[in-house]
PDB file of N, CA and C in Angstrom:
ATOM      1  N   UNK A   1      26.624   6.856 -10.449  1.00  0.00           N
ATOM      2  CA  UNK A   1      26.399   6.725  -9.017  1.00  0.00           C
ATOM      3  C   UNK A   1      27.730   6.493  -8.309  1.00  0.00           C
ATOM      4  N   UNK A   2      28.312   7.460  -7.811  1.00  0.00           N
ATOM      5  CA  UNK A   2      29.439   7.256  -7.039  1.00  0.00           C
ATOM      6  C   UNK A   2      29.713   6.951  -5.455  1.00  0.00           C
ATOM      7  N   UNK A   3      29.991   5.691  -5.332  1.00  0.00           N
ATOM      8  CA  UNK A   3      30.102   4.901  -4.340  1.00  0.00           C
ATOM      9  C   UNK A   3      30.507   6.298  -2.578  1.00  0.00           C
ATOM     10  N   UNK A   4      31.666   6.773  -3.198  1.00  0.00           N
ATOM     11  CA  UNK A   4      31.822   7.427  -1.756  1.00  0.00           C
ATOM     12  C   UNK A   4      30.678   8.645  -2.004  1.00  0.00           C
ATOM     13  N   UNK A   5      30.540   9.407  -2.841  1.00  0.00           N
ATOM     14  CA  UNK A   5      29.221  10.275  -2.636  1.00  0.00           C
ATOM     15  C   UNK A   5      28.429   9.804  -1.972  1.00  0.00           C
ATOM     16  N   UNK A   6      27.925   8.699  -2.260  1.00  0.00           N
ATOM     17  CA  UNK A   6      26.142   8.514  -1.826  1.00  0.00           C
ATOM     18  C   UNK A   6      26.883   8.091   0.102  1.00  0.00           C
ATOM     19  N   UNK A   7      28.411   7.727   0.315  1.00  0.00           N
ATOM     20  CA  UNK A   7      28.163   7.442   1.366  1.00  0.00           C
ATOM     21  C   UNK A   7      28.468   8.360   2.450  1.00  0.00           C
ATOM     22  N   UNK A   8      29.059   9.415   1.974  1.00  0.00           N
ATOM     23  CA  UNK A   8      29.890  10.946   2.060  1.00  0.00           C
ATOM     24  C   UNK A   8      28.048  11.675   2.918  1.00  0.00           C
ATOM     25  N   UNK A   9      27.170  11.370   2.168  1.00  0.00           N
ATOM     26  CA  UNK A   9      26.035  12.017   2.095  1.00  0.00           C
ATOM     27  C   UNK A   9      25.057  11.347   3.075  1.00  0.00           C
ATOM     28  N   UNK A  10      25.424  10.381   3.206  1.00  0.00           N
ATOM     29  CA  UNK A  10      24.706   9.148   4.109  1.00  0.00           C
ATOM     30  C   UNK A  10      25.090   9.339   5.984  1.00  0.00           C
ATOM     31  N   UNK A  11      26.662   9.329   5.899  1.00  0.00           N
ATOM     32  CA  UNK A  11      27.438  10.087   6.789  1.00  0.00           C
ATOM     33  C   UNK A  11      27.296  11.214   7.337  1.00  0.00           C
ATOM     34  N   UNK A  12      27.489  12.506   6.339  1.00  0.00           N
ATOM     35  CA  UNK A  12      27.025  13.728   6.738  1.00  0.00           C
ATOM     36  C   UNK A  12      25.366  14.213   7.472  1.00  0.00           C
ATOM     37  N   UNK A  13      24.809  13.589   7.078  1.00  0.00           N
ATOM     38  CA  UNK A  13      23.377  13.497   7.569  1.00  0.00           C
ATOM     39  C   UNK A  13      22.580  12.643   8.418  1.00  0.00           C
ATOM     40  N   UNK A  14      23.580  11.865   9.091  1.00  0.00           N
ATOM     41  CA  UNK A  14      23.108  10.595   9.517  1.00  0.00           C
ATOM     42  C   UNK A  14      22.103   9.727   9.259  1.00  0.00           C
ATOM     43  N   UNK A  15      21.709   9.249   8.186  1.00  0.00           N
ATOM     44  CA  UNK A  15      20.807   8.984   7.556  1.00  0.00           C
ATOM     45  C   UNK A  15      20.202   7.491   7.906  1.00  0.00           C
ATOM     46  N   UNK A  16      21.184   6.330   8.326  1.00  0.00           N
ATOM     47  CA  UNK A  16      21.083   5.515   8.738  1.00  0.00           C
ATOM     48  C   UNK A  16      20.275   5.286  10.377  1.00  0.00           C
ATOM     49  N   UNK A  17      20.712   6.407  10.954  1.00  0.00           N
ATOM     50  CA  UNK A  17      19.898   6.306  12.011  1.00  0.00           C
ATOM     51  C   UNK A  17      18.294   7.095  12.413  1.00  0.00           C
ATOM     52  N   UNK A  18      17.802   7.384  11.366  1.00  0.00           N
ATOM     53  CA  UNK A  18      16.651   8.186  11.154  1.00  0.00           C
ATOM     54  C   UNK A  18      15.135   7.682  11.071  1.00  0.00           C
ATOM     55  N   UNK A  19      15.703   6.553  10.618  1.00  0.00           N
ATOM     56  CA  UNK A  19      14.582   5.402  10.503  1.00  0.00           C
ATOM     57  C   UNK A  19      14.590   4.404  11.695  1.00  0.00           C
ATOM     58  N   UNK A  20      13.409   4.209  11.689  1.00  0.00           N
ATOM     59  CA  UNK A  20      12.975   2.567  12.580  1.00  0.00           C
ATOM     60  C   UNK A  20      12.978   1.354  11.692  1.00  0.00           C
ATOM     61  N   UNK A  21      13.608   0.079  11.911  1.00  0.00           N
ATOM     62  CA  UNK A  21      14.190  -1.198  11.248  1.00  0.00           C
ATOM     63  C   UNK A  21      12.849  -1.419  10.409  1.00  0.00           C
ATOM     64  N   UNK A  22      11.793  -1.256  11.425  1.00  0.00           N
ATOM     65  CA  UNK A  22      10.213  -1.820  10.680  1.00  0.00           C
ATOM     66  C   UNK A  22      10.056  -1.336   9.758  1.00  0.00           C
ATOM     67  N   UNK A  23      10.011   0.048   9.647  1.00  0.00           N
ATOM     68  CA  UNK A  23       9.923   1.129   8.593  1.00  0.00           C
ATOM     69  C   UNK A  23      11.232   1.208   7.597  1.00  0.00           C
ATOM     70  N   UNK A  24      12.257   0.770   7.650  1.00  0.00           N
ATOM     71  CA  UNK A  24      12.945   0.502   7.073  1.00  0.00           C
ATOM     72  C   UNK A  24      12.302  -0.451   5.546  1.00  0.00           C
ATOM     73  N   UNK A  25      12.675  -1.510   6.605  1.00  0.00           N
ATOM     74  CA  UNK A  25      12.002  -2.981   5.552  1.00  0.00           C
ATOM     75  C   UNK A  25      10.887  -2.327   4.870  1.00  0.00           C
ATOM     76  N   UNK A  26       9.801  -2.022   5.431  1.00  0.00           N
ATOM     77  CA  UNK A  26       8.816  -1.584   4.626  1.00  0.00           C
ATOM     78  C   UNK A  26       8.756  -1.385   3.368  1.00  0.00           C
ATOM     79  N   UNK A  27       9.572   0.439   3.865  1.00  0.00           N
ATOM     80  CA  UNK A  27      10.315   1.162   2.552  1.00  0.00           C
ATOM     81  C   UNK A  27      10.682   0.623   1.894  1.00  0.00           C
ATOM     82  N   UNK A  28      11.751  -0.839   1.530  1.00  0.00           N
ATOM     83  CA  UNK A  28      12.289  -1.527   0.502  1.00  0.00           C
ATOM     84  C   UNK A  28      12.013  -2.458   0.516  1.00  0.00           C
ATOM     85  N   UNK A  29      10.756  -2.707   0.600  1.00  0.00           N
ATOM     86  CA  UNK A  29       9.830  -3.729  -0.123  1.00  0.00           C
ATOM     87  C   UNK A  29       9.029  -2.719  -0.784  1.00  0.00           C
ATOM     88  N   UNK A  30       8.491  -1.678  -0.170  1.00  0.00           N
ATOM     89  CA  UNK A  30       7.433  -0.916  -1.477  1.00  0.00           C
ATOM     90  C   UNK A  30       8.204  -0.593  -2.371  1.00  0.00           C
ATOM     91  N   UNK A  31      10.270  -0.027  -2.330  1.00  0.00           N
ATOM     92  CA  UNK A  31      10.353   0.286  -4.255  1.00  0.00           C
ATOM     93  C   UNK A  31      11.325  -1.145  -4.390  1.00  0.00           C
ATOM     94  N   UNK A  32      11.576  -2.011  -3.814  1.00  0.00           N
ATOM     95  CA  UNK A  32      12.211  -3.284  -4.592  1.00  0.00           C
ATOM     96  C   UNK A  32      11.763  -3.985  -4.694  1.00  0.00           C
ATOM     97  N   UNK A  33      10.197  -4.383  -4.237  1.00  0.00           N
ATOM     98  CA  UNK A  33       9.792  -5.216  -4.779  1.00  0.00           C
ATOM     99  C   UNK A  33       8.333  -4.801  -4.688  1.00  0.00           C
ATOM    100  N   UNK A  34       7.510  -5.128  -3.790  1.00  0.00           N
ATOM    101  CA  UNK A  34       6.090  -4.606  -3.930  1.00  0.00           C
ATOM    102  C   UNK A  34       5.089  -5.086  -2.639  1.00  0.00           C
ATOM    103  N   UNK A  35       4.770  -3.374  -2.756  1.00  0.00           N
ATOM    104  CA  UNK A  35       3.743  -3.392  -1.343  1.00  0.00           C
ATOM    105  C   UNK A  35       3.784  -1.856  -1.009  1.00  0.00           C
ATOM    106  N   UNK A  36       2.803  -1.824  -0.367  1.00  0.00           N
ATOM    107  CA  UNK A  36       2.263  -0.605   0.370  1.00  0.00           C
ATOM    108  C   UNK A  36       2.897   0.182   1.308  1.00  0.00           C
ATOM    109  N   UNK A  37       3.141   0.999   1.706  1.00  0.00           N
ATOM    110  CA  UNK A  37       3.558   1.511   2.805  1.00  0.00           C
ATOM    111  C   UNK A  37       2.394   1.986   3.905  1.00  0.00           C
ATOM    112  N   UNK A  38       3.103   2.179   5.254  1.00  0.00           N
ATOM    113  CA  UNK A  38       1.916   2.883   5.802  1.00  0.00           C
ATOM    114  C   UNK A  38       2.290   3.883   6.396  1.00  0.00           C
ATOM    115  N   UNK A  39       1.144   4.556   6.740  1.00  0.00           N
ATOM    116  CA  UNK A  39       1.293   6.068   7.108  1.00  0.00           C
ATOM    117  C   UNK A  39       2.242   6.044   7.872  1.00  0.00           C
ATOM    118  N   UNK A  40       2.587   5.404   8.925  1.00  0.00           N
ATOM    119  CA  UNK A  40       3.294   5.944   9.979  1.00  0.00           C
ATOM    120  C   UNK A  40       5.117   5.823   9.522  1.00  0.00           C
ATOM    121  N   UNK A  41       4.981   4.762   8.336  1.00  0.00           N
ATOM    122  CA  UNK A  41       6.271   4.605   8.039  1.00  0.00           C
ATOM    123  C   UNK A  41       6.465   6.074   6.992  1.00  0.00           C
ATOM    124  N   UNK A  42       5.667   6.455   6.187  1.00  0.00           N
ATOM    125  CA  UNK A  42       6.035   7.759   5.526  1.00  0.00           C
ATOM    126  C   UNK A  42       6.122   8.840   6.066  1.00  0.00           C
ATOM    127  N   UNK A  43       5.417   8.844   6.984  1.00  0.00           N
ATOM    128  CA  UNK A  43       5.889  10.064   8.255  1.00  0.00           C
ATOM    129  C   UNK A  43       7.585   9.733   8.794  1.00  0.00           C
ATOM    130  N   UNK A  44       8.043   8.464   8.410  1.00  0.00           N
ATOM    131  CA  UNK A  44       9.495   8.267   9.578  1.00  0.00           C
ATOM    132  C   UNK A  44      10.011   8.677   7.778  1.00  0.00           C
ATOM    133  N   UNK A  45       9.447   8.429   6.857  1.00  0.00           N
ATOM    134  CA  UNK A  45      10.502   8.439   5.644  1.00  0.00           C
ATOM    135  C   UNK A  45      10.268   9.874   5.365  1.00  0.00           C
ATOM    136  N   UNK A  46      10.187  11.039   5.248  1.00  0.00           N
ATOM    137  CA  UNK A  46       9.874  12.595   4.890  1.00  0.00           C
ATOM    138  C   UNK A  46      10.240  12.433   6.091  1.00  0.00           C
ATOM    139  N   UNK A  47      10.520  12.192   7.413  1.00  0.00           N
ATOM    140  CA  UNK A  47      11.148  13.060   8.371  1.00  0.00           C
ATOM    141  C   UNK A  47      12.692  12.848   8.320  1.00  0.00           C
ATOM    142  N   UNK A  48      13.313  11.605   7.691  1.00  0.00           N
ATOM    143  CA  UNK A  48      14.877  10.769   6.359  1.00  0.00           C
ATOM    144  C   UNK A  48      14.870  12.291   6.068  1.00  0.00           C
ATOM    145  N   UNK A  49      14.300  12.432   4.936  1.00  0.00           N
ATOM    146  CA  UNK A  49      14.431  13.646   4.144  1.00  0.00           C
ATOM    147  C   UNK A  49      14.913  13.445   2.905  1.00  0.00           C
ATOM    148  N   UNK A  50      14.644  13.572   1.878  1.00  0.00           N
ATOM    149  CA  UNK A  50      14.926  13.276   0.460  1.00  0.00           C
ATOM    150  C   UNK A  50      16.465  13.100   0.101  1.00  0.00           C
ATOM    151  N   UNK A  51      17.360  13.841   0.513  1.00  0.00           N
ATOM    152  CA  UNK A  51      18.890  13.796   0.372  1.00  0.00           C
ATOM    153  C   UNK A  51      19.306  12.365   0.534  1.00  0.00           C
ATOM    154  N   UNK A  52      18.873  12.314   1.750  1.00  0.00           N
ATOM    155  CA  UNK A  52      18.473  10.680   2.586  1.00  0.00           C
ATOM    156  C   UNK A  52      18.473   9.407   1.640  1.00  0.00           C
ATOM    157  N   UNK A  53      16.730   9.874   1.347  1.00  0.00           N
ATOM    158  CA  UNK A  53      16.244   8.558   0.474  1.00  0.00           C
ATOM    159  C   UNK A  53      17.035   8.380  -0.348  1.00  0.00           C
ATOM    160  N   UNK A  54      17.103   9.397  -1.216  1.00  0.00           N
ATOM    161  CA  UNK A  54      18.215   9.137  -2.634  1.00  0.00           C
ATOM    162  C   UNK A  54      19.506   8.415  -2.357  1.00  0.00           C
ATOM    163  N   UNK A  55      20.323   8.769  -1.368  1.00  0.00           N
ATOM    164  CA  UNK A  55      21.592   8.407  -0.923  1.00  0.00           C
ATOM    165  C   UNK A  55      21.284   7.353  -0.941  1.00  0.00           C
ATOM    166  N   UNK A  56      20.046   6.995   0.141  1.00  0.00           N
ATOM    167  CA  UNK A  56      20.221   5.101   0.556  1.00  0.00           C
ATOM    168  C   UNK A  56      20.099   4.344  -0.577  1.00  0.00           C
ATOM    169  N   UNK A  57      19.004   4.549  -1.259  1.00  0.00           N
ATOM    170  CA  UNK A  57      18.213   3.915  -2.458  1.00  0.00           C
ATOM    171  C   UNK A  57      19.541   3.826  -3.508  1.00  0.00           C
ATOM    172  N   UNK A  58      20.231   4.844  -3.827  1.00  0.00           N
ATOM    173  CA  UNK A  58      21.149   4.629  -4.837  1.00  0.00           C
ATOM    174  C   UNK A  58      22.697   3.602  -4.167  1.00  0.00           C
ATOM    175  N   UNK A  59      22.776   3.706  -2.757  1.00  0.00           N
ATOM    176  CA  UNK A  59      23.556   3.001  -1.763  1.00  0.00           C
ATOM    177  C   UNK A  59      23.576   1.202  -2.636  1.00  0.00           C
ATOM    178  N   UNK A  60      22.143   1.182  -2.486  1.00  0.00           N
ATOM    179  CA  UNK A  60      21.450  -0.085  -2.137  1.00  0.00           C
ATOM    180  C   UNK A  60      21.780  -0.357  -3.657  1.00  0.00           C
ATOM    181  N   UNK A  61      21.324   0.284  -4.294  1.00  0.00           N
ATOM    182  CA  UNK A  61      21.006  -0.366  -5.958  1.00  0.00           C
ATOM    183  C   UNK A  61      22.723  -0.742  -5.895  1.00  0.00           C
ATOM    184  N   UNK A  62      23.832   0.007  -5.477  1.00  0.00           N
ATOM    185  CA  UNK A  62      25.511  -0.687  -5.758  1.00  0.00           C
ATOM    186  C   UNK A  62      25.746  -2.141  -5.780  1.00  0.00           C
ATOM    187  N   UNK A  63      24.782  -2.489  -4.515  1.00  0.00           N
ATOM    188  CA  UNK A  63      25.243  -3.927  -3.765  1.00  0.00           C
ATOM    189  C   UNK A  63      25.046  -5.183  -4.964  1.00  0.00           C
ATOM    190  N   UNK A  64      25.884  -5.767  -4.596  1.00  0.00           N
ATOM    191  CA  UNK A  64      26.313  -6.730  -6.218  1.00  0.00           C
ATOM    192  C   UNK A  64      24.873  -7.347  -6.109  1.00  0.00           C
ATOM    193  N   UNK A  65      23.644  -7.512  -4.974  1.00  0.00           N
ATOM    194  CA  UNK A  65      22.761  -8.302  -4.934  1.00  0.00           C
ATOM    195  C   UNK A  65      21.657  -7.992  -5.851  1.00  0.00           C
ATOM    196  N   UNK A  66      21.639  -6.996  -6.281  1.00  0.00           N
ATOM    197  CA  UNK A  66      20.621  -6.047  -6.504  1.00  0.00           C
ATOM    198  C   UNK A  66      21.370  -5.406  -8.267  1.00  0.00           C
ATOM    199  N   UNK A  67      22.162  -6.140  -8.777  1.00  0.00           N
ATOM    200  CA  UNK A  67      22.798  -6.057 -10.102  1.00  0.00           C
ATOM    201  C   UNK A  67      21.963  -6.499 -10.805  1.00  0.00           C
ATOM    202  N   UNK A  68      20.569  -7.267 -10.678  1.00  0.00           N
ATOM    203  CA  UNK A  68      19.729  -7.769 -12.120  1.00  0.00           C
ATOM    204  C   UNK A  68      18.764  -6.483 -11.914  1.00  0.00           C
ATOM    205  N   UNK A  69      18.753  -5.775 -11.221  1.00  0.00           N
ATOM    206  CA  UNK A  69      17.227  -5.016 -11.147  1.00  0.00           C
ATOM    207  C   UNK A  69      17.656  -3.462 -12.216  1.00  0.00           C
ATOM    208  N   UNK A  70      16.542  -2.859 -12.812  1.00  0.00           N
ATOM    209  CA  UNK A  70      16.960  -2.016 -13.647  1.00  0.00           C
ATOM    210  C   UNK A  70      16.885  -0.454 -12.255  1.00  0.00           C
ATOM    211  N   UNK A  71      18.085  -0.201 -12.545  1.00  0.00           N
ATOM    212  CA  UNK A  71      18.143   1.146 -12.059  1.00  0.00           C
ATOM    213  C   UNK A  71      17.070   2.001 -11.553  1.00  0.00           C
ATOM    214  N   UNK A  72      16.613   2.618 -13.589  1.00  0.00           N
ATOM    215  CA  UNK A  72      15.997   3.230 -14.326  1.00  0.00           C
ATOM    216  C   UNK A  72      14.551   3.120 -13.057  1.00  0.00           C
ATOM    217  N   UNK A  73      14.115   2.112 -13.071  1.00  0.00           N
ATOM    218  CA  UNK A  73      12.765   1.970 -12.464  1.00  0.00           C
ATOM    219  C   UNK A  73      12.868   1.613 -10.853  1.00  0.00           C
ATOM    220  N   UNK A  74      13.524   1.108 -10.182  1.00  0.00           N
ATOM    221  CA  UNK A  74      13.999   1.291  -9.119  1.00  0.00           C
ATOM    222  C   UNK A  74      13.741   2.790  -8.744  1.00  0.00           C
ATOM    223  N   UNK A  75      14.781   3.792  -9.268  1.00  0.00           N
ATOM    224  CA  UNK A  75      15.206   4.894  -8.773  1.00  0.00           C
ATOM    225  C   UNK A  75      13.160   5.655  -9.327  1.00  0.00           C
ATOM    226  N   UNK A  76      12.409   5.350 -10.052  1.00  0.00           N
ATOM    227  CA  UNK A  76      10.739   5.485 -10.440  1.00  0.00           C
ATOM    228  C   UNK A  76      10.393   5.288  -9.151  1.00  0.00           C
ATOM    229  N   UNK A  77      10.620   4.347  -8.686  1.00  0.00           N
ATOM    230  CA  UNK A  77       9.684   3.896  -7.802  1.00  0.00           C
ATOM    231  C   UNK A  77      10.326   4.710  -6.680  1.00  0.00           C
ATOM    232  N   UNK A  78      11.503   4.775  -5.856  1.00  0.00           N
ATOM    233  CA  UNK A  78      11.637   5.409  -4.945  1.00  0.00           C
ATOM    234  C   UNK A  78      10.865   7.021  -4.703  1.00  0.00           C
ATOM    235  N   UNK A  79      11.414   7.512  -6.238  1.00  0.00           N
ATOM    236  CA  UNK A  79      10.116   8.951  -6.689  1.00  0.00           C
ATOM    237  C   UNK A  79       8.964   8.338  -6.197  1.00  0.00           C
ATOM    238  N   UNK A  80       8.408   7.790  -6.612  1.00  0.00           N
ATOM    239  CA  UNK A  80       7.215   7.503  -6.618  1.00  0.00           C
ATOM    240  C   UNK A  80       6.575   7.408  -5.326  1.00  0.00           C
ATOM    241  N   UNK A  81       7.218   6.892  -4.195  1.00  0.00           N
ATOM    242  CA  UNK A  81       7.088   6.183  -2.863  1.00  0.00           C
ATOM    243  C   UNK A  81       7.237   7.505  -2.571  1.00  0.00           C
ATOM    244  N   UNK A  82       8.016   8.034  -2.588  1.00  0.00           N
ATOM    245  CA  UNK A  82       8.782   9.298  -1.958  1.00  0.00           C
ATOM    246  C   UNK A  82       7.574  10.367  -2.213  1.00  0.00           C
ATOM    247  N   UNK A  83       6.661  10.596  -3.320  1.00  0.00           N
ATOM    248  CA  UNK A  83       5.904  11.676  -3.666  1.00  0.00           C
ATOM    249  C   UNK A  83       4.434  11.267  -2.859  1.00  0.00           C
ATOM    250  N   UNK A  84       4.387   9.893  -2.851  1.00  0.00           N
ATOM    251  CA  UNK A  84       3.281   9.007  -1.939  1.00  0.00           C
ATOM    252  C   UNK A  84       2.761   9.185  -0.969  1.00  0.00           C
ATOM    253  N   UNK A  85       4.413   9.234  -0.373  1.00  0.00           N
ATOM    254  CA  UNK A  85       4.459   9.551   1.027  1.00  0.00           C
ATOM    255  C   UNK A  85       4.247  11.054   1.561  1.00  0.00           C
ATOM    256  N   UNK A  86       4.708  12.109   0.444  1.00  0.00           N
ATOM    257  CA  UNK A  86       4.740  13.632   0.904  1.00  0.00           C
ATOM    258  C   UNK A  86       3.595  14.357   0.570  1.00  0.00           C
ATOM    259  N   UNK A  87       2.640  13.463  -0.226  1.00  0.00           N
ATOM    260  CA  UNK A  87       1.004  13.999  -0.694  1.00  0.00           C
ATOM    261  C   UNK A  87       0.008  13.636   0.910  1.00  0.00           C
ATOM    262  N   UNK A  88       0.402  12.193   1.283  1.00  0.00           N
ATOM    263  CA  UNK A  88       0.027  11.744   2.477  1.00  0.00           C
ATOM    264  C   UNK A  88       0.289  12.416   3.849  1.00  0.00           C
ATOM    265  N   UNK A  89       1.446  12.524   4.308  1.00  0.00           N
ATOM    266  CA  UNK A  89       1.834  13.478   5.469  1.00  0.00           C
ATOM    267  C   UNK A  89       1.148  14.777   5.260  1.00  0.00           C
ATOM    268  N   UNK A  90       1.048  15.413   3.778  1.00  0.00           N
ATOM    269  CA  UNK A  90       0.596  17.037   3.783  1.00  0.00           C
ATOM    270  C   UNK A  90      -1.020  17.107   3.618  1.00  0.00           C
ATOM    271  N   UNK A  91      -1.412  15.805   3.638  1.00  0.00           N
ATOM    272  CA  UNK A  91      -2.962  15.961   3.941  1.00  0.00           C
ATOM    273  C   UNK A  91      -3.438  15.657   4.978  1.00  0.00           C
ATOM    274  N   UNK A  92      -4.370  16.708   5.321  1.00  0.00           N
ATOM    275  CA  UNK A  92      -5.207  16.138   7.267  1.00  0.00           C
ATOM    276  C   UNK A  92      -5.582  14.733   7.068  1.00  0.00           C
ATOM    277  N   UNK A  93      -5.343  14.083   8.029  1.00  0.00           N
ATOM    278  CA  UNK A  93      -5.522  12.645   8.466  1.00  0.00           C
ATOM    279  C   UNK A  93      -7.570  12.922   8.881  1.00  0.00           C
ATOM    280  N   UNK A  94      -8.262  11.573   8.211  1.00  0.00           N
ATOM    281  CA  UNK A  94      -9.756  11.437   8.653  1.00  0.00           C
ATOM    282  C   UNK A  94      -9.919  11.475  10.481  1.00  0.00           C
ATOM    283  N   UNK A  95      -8.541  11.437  10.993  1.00  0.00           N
ATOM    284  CA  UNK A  95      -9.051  11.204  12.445  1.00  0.00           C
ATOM    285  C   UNK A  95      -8.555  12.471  12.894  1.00  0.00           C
ATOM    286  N   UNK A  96      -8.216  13.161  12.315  1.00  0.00           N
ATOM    287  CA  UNK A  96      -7.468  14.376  13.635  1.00  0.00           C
ATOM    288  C   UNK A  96      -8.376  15.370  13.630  1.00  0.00           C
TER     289      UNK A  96
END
């Protein structure tokens, strides 16, 4: 994971400003620690765009705070959130 890549990529795409703070937090509580997301935040995360997620998520795992957590499953779960979220947005909503 190379420090100026992920931020080279973060930069180029503006990635930081794509999200709303709420939806932010959300997002990293559902892959760092645990909880749900909601629709409206996976609609703001697939509109990030995957280049995005990856950049931030691997950003985040650098920070010396976040040195006990395993990678390996971290970077699971962001997949995971990330595929969550793009099964959800691509299915009709019960209200529309």
């Amino acid at each position: 994971m190379a420090t100026k890549e992920n931020d080279q990529i973060i930069k180029d795409n503006n990635c930081e400003t794509k999200m709303g703070l709420p939806c932010v937090l959300e997002t990293f509580t559902s892959i760092f620690e645990t909880g749900a997301i909601s629709s409206k935040c996976c609609g703001e995360l697939v509109g990030l765009g995957r280049v995005c997620h990856s950049a931030l998520v691997k950003k985040t795992l650098e920070n010396p705070l976040f040195k006990d957590l395993s990678p390996a499953r971290i970077i699971a779960k962001s997949i995971q959130t990330w595929n969550n979220c793009l099964a959800l947005i691509d299915s009709p909503s019960p209200s529309a």
